[in-house]
Every structure is written in C-alpha cells, then in structure tokens.
PDB file of N, CA and C in Angstrom:
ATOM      1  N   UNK A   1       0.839  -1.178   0.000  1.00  0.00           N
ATOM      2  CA  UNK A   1       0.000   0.000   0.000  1.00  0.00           C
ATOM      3  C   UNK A   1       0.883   1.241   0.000  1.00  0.00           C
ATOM      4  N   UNK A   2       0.391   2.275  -0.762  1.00  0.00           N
ATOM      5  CA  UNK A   2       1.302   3.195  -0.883  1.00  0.00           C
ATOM      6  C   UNK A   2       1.426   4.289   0.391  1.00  0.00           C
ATOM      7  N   UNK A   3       2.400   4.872   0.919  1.00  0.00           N
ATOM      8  CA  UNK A   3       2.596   5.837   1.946  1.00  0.00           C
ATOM      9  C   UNK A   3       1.130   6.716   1.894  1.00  0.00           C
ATOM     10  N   UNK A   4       1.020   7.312   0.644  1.00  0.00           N
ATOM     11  CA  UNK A   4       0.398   8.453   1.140  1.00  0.00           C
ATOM     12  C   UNK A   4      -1.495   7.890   1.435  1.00  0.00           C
ATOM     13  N   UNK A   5      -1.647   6.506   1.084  1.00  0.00           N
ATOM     14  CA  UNK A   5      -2.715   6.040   1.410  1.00  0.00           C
ATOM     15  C   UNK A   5      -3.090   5.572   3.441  1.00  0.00           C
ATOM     16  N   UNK A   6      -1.557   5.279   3.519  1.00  0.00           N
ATOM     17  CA  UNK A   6      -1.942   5.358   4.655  1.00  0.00           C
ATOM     18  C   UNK A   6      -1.659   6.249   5.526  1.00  0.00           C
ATOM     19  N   UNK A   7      -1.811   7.799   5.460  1.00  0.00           N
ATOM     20  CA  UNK A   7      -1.569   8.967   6.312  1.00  0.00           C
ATOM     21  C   UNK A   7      -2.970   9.185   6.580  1.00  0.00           C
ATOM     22  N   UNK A   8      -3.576  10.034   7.211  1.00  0.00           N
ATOM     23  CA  UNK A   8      -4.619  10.444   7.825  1.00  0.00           C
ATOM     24  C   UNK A   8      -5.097  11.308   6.673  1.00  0.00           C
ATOM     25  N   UNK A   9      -6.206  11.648   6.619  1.00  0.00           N
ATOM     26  CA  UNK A   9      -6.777  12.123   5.717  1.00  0.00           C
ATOM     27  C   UNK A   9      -7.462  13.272   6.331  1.00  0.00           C
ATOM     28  N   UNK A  10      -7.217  14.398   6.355  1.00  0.00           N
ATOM     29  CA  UNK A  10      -8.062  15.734   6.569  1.00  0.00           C
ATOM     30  C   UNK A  10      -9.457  16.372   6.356  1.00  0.00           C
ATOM     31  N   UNK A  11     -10.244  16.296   6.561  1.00  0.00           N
ATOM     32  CA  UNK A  11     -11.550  17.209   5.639  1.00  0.00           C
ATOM     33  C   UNK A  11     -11.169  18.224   4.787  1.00  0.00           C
ATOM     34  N   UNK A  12     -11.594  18.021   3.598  1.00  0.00           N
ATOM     35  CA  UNK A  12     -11.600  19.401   2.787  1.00  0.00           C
ATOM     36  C   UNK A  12     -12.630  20.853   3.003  1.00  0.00           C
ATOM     37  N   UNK A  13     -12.086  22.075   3.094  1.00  0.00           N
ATOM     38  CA  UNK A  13     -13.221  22.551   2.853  1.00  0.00           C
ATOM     39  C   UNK A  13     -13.610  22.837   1.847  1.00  0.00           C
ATOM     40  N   UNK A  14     -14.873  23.308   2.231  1.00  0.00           N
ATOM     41  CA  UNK A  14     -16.157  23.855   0.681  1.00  0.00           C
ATOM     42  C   UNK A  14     -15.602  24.368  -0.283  1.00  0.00           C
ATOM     43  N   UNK A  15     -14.990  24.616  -1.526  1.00  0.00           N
ATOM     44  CA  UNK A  15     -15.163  25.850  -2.239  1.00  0.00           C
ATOM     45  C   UNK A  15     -16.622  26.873  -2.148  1.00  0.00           C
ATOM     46  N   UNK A  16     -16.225  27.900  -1.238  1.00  0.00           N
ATOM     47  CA  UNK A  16     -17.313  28.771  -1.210  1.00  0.00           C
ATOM     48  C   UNK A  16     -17.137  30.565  -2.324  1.00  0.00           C
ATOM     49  N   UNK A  17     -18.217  30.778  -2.279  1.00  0.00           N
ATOM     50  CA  UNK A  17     -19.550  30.327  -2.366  1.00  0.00           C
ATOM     51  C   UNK A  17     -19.992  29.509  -3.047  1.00  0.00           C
ATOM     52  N   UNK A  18     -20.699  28.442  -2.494  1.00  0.00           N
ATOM     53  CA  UNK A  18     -21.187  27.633  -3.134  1.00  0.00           C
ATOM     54  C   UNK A  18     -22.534  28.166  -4.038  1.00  0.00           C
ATOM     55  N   UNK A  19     -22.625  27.481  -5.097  1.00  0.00           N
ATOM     56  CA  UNK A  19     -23.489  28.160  -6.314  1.00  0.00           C
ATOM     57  C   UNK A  19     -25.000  26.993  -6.623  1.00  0.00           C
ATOM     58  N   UNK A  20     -25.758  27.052  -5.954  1.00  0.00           N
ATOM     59  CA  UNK A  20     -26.596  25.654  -6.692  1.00  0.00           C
ATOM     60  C   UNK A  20     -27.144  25.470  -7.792  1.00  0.00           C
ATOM     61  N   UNK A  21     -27.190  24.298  -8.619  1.00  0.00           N
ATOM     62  CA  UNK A  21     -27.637  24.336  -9.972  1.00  0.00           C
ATOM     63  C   UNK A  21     -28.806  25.032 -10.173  1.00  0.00           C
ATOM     64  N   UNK A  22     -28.943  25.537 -11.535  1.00  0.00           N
ATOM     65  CA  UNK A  22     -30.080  25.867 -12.319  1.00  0.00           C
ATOM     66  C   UNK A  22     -31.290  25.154 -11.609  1.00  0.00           C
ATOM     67  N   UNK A  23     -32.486  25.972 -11.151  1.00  0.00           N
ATOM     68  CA  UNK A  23     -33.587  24.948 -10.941  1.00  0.00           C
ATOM     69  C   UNK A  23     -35.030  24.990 -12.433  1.00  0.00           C
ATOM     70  N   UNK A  24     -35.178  23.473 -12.212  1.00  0.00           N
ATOM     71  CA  UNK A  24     -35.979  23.886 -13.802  1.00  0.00           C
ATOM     72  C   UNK A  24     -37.471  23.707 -13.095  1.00  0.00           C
ATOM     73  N   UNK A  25     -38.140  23.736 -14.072  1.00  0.00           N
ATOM     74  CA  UNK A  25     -39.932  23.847 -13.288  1.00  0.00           C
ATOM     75  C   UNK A  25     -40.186  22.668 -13.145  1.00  0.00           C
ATOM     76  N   UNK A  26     -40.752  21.887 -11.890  1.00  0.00           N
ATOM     77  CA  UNK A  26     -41.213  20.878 -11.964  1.00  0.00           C
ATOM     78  C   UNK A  26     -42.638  20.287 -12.838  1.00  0.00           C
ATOM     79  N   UNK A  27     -42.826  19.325 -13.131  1.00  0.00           N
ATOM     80  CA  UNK A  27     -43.903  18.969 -13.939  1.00  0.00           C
ATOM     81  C   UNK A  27     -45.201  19.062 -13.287  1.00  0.00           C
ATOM     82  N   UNK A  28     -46.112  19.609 -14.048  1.00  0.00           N
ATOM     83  CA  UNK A  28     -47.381  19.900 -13.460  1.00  0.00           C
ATOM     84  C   UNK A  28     -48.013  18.775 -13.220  1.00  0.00           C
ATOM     85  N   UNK A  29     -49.193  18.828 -12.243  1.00  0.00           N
ATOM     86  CA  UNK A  29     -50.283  17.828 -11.988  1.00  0.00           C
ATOM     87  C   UNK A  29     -50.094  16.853 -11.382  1.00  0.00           C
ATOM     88  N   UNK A  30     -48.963  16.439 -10.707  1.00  0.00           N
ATOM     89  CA  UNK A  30     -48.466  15.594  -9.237  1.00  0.00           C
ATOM     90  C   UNK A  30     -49.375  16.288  -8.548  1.00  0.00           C
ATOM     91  N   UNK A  31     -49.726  14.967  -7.807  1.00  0.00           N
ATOM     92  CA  UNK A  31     -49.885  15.242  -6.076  1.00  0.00           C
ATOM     93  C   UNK A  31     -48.750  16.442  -5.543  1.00  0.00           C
ATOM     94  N   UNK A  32     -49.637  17.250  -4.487  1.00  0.00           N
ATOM     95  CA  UNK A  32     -48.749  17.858  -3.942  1.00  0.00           C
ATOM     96  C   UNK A  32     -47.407  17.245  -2.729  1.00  0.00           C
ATOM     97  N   UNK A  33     -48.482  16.071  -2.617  1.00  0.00           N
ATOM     98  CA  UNK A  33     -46.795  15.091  -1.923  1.00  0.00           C
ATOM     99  C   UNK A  33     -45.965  14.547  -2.724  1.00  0.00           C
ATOM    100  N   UNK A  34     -46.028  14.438  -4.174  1.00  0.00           N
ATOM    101  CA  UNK A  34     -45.035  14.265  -4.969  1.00  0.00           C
ATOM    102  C   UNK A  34     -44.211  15.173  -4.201  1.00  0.00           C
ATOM    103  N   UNK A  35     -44.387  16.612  -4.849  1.00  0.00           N
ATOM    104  CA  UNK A  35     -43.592  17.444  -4.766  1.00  0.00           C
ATOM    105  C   UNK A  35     -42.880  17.741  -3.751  1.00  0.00           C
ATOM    106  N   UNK A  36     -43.913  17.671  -2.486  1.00  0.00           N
ATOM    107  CA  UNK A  36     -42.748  17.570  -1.382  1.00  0.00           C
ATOM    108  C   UNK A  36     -41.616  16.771  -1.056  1.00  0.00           C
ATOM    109  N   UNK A  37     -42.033  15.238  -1.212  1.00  0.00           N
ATOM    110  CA  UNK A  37     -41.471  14.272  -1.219  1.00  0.00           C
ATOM    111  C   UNK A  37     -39.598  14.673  -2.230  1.00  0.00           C
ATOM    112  N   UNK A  38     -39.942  15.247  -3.599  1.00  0.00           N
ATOM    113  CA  UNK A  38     -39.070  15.552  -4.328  1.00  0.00           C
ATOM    114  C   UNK A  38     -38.299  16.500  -3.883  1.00  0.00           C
ATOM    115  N   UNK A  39     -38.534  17.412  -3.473  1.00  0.00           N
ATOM    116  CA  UNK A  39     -37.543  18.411  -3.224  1.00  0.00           C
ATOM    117  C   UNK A  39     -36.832  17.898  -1.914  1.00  0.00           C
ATOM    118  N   UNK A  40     -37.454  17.295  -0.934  1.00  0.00           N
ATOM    119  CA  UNK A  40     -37.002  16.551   0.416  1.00  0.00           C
ATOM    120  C   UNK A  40     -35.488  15.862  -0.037  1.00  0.00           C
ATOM    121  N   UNK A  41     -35.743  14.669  -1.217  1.00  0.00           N
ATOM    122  CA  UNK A  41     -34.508  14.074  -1.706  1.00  0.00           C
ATOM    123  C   UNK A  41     -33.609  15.067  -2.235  1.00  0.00           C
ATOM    124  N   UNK A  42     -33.971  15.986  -3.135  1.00  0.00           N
ATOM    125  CA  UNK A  42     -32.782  16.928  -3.107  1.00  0.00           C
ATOM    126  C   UNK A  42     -32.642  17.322  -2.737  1.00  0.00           C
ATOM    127  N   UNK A  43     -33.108  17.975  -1.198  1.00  0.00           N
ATOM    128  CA  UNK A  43     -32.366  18.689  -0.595  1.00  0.00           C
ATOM    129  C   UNK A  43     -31.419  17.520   0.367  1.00  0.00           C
ATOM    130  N   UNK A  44     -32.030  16.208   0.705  1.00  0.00           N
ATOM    131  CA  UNK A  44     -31.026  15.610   1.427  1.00  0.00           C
ATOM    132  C   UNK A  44     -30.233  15.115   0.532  1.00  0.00           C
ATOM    133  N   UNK A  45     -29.911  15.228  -1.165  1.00  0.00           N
ATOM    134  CA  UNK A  45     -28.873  14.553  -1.675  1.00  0.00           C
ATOM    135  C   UNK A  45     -27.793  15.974  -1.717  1.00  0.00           C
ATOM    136  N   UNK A  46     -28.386  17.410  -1.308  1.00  0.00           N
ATOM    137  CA  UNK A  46     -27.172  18.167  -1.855  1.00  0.00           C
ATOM    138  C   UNK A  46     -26.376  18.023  -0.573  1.00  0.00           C
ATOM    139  N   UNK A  47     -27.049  18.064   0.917  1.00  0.00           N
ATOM    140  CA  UNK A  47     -26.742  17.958   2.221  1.00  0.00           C
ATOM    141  C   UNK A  47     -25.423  16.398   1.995  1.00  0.00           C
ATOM    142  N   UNK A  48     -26.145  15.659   1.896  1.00  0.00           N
ATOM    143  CA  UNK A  48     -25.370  14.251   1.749  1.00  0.00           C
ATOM    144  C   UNK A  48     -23.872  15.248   0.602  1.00  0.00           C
ATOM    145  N   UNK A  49     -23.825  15.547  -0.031  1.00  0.00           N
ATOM    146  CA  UNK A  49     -23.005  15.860  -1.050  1.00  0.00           C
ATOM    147  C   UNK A  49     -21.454  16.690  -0.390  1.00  0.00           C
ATOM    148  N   UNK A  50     -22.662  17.506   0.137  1.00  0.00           N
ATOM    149  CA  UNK A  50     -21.448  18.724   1.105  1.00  0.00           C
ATOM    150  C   UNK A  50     -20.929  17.625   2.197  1.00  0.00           C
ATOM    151  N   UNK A  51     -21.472  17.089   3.047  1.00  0.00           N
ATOM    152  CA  UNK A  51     -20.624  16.354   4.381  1.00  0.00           C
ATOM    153  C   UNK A  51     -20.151  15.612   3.283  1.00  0.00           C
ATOM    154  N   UNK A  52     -20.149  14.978   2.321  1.00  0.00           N
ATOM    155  CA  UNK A  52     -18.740  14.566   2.078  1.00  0.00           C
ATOM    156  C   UNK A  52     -17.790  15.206   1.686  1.00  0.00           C
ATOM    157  N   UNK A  53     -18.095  15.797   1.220  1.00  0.00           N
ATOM    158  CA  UNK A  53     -17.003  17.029   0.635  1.00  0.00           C
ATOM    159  C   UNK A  53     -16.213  17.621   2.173  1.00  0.00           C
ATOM    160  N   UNK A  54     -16.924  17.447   3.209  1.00  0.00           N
ATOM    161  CA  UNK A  54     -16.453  17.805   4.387  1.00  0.00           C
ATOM    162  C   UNK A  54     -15.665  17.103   5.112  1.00  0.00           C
ATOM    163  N   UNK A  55     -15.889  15.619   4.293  1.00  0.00           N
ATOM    164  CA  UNK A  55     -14.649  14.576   5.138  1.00  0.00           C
ATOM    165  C   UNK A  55     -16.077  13.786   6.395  1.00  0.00           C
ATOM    166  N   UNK A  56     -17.202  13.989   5.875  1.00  0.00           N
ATOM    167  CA  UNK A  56     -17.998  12.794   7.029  1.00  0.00           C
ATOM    168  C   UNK A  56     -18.836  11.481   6.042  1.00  0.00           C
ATOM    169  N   UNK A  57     -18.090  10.996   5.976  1.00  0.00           N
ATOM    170  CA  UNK A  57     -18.291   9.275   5.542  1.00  0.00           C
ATOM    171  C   UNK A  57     -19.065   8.608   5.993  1.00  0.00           C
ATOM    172  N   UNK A  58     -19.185   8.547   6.965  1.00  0.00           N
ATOM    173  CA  UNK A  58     -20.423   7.512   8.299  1.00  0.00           C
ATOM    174  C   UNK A  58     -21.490   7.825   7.908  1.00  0.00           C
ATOM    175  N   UNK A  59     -22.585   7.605   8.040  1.00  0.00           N
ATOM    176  CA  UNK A  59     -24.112   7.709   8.949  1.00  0.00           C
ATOM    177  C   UNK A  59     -23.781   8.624  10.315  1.00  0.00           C
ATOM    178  N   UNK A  60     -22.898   7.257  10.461  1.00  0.00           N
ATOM    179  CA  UNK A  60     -22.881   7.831  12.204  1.00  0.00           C
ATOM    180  C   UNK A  60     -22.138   8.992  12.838  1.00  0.00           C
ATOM    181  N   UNK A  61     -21.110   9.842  11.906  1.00  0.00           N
ATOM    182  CA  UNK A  61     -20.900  10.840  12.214  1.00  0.00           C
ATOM    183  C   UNK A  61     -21.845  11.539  11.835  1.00  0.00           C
ATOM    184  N   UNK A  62     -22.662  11.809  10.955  1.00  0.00           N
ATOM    185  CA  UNK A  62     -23.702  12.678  10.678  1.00  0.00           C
ATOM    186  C   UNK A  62     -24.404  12.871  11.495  1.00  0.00           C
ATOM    187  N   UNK A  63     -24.576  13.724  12.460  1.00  0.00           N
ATOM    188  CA  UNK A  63     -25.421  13.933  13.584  1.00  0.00           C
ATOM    189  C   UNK A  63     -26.554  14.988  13.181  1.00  0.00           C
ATOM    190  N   UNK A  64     -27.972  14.722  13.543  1.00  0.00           N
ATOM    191  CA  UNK A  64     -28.546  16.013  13.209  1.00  0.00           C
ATOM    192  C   UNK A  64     -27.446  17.323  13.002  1.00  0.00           C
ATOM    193  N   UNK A  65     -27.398  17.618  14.535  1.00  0.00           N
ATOM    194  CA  UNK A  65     -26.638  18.917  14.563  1.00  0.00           C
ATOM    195  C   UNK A  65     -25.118  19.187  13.056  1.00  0.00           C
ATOM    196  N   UNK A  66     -24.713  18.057  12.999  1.00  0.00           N
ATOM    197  CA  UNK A  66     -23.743  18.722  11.814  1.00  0.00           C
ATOM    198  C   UNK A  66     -24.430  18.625  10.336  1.00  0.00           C
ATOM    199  N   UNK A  67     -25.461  17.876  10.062  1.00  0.00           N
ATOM    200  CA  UNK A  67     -26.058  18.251   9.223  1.00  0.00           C
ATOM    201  C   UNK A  67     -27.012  19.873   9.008  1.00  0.00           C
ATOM    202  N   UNK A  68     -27.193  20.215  10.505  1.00  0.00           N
ATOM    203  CA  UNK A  68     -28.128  21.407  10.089  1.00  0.00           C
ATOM    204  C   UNK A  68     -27.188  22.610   9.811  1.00  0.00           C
ATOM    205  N   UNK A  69     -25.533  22.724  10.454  1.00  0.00           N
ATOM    206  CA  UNK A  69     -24.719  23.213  10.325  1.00  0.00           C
ATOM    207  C   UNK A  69     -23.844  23.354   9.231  1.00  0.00           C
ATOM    208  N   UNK A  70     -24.352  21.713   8.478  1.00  0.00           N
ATOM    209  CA  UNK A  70     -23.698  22.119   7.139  1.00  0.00           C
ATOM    210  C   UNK A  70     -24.886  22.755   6.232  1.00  0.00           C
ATOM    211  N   UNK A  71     -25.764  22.460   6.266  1.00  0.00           N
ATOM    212  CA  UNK A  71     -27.084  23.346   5.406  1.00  0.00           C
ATOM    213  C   UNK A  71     -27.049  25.091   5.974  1.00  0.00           C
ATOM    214  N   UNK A  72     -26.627  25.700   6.851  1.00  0.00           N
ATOM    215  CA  UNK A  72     -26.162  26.520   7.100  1.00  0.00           C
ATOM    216  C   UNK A  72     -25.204  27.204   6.238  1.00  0.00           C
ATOM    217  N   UNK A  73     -23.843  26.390   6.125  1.00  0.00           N
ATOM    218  CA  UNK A  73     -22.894  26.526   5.427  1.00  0.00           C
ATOM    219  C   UNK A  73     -23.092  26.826   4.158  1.00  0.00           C
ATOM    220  N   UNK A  74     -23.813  25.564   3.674  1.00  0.00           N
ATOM    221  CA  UNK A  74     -24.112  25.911   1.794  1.00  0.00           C
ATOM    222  C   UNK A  74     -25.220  27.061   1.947  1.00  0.00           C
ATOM    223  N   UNK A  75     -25.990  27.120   2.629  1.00  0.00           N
ATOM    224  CA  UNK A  75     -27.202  28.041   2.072  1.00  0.00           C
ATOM    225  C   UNK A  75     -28.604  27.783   2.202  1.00  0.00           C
ATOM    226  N   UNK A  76     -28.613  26.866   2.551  1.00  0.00           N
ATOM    227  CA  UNK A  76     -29.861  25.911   2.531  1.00  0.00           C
ATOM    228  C   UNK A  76     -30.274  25.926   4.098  1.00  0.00           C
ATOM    229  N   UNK A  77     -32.223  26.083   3.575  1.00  0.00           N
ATOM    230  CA  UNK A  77     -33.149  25.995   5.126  1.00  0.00           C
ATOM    231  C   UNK A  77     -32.637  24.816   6.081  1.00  0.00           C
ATOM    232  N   UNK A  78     -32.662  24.769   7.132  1.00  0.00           N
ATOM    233  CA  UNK A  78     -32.303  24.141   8.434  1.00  0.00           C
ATOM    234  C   UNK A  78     -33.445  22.581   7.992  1.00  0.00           C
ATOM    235  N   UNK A  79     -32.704  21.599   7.586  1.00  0.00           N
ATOM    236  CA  UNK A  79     -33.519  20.403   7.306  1.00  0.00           C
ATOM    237  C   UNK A  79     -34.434  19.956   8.444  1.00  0.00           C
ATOM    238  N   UNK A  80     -35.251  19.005   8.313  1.00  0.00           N
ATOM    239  CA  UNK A  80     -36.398  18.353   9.099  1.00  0.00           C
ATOM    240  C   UNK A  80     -35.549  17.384   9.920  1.00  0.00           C
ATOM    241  N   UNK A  81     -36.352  16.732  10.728  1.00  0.00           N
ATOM    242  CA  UNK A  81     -35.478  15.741  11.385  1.00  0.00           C
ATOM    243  C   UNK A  81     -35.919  14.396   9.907  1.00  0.00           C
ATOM    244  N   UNK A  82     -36.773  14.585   9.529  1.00  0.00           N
ATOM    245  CA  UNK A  82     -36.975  13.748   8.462  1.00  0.00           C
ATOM    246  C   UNK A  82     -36.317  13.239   7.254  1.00  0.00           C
ATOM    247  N   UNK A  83     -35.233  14.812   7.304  1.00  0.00           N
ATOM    248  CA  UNK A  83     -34.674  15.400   5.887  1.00  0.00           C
ATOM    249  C   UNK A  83     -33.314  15.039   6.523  1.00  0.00           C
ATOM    250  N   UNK A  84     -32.792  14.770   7.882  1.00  0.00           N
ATOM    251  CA  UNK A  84     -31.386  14.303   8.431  1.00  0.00           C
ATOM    252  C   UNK A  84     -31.781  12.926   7.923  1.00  0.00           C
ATOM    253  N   UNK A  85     -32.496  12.425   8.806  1.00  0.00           N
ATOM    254  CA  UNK A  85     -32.761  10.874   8.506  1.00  0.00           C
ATOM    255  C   UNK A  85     -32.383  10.394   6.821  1.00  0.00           C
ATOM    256  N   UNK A  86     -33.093  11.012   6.465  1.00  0.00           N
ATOM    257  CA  UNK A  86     -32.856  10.794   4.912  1.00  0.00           C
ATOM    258  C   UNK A  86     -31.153  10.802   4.057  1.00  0.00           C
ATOM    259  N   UNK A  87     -30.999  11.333   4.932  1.00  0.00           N
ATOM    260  CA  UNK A  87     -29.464  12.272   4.654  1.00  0.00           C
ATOM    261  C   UNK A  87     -28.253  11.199   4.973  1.00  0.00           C
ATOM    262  N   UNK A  88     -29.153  10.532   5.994  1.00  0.00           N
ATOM    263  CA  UNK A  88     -28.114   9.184   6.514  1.00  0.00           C
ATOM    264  C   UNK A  88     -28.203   8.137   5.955  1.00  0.00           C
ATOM    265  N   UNK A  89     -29.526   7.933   5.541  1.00  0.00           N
ATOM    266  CA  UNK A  89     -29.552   6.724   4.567  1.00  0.00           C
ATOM    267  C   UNK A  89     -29.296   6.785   3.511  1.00  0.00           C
ATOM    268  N   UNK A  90     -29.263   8.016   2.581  1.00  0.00           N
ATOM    269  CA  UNK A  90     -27.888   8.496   1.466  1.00  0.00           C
ATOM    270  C   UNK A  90     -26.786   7.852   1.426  1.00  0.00           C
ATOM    271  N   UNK A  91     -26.370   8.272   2.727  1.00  0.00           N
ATOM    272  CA  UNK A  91     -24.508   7.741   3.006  1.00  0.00           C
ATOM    273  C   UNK A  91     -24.546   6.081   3.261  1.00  0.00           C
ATOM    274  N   UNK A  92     -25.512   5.831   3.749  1.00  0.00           N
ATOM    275  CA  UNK A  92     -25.237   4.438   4.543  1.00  0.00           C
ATOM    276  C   UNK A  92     -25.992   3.603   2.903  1.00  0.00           C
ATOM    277  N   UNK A  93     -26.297   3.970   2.341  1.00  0.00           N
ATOM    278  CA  UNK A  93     -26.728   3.383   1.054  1.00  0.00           C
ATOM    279  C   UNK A  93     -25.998   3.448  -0.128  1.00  0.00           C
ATOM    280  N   UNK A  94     -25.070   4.078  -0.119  1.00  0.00           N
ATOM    281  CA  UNK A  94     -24.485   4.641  -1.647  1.00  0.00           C
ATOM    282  C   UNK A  94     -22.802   4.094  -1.170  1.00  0.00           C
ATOM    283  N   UNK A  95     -22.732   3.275  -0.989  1.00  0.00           N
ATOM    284  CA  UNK A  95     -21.549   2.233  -1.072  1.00  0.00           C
ATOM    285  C   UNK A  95     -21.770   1.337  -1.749  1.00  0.00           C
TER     286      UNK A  95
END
C-alpha cells in the first residue's frame, strides 16, 4: 500500500460560495406530496453531497446537529429531522 494512502486524511473545505444548480420547473399535476417528497430528496442529496465534501463518511458521524450546520454553510433551510434521517440513509446506502 502506498505511503500516502496510509496517512490520515483531513476534511476538505467547501469551495465557497457555493453556487446551486439551475432549478428547472417541476412537472405539473403531481400530487402535492409528490412534490414535497421531491424536493425533500434533493435537498437531502445536496446535504449528503457537502458532508462529504467535508470529510464525514459515516451515517454515524452525521449527527442532526452537523447536518443542520452544514445546510447553514451551503445556504440551505435548516432540514427536518426527516430530511437528516434521509441524509443518513444516502450515506449508509451509496456504497
């Protein structure tokens, strides 16, 4: 294994300001819980996106509290406890 694989690995930070994509119009005539439901996943996939970018890998480091702190960070409303939850099963799923 090479040296620099096994040194400790740092968190990166953000490139700030962070910029979020273009939003396009969602499609008409869903249920209005579509829609909630939809924006819920993106907002917990951009959340999921930044803690990694932050150096938190786990579920289990993801604590409410550093998730609402990183939605802070990027820009984004203070998630649900629904919208953490979600946020963890992102990480703990996408291996």
């Amino acid at each position: 294994m090479p040296a620099a694989a096994l040194e400790t690995k740092r968190p990166v930070q953000l490139d700030l300001p962070y910029v979020p994509v273009a939003k396009r119009p969602l499609p008409p005539g869903r249920p209005r819980d579509w829609y909630v439901t939809h924006n819920r996943r993106l907002k917990a996939m951009r959340l999921a996106i930044a803690l990694l970018d932050l150096g938190v890998y786990l579920p289990s480091q993801a604590r409410d509290e550093k998730i609402r702190s990183t939605a802070r960070l990027i820009g984004v409303h203070p998630p649900s406890d629904t919208t953490c939850h979600m946020v963890r099963a992102l990480m703990r799923y996408s291996r």
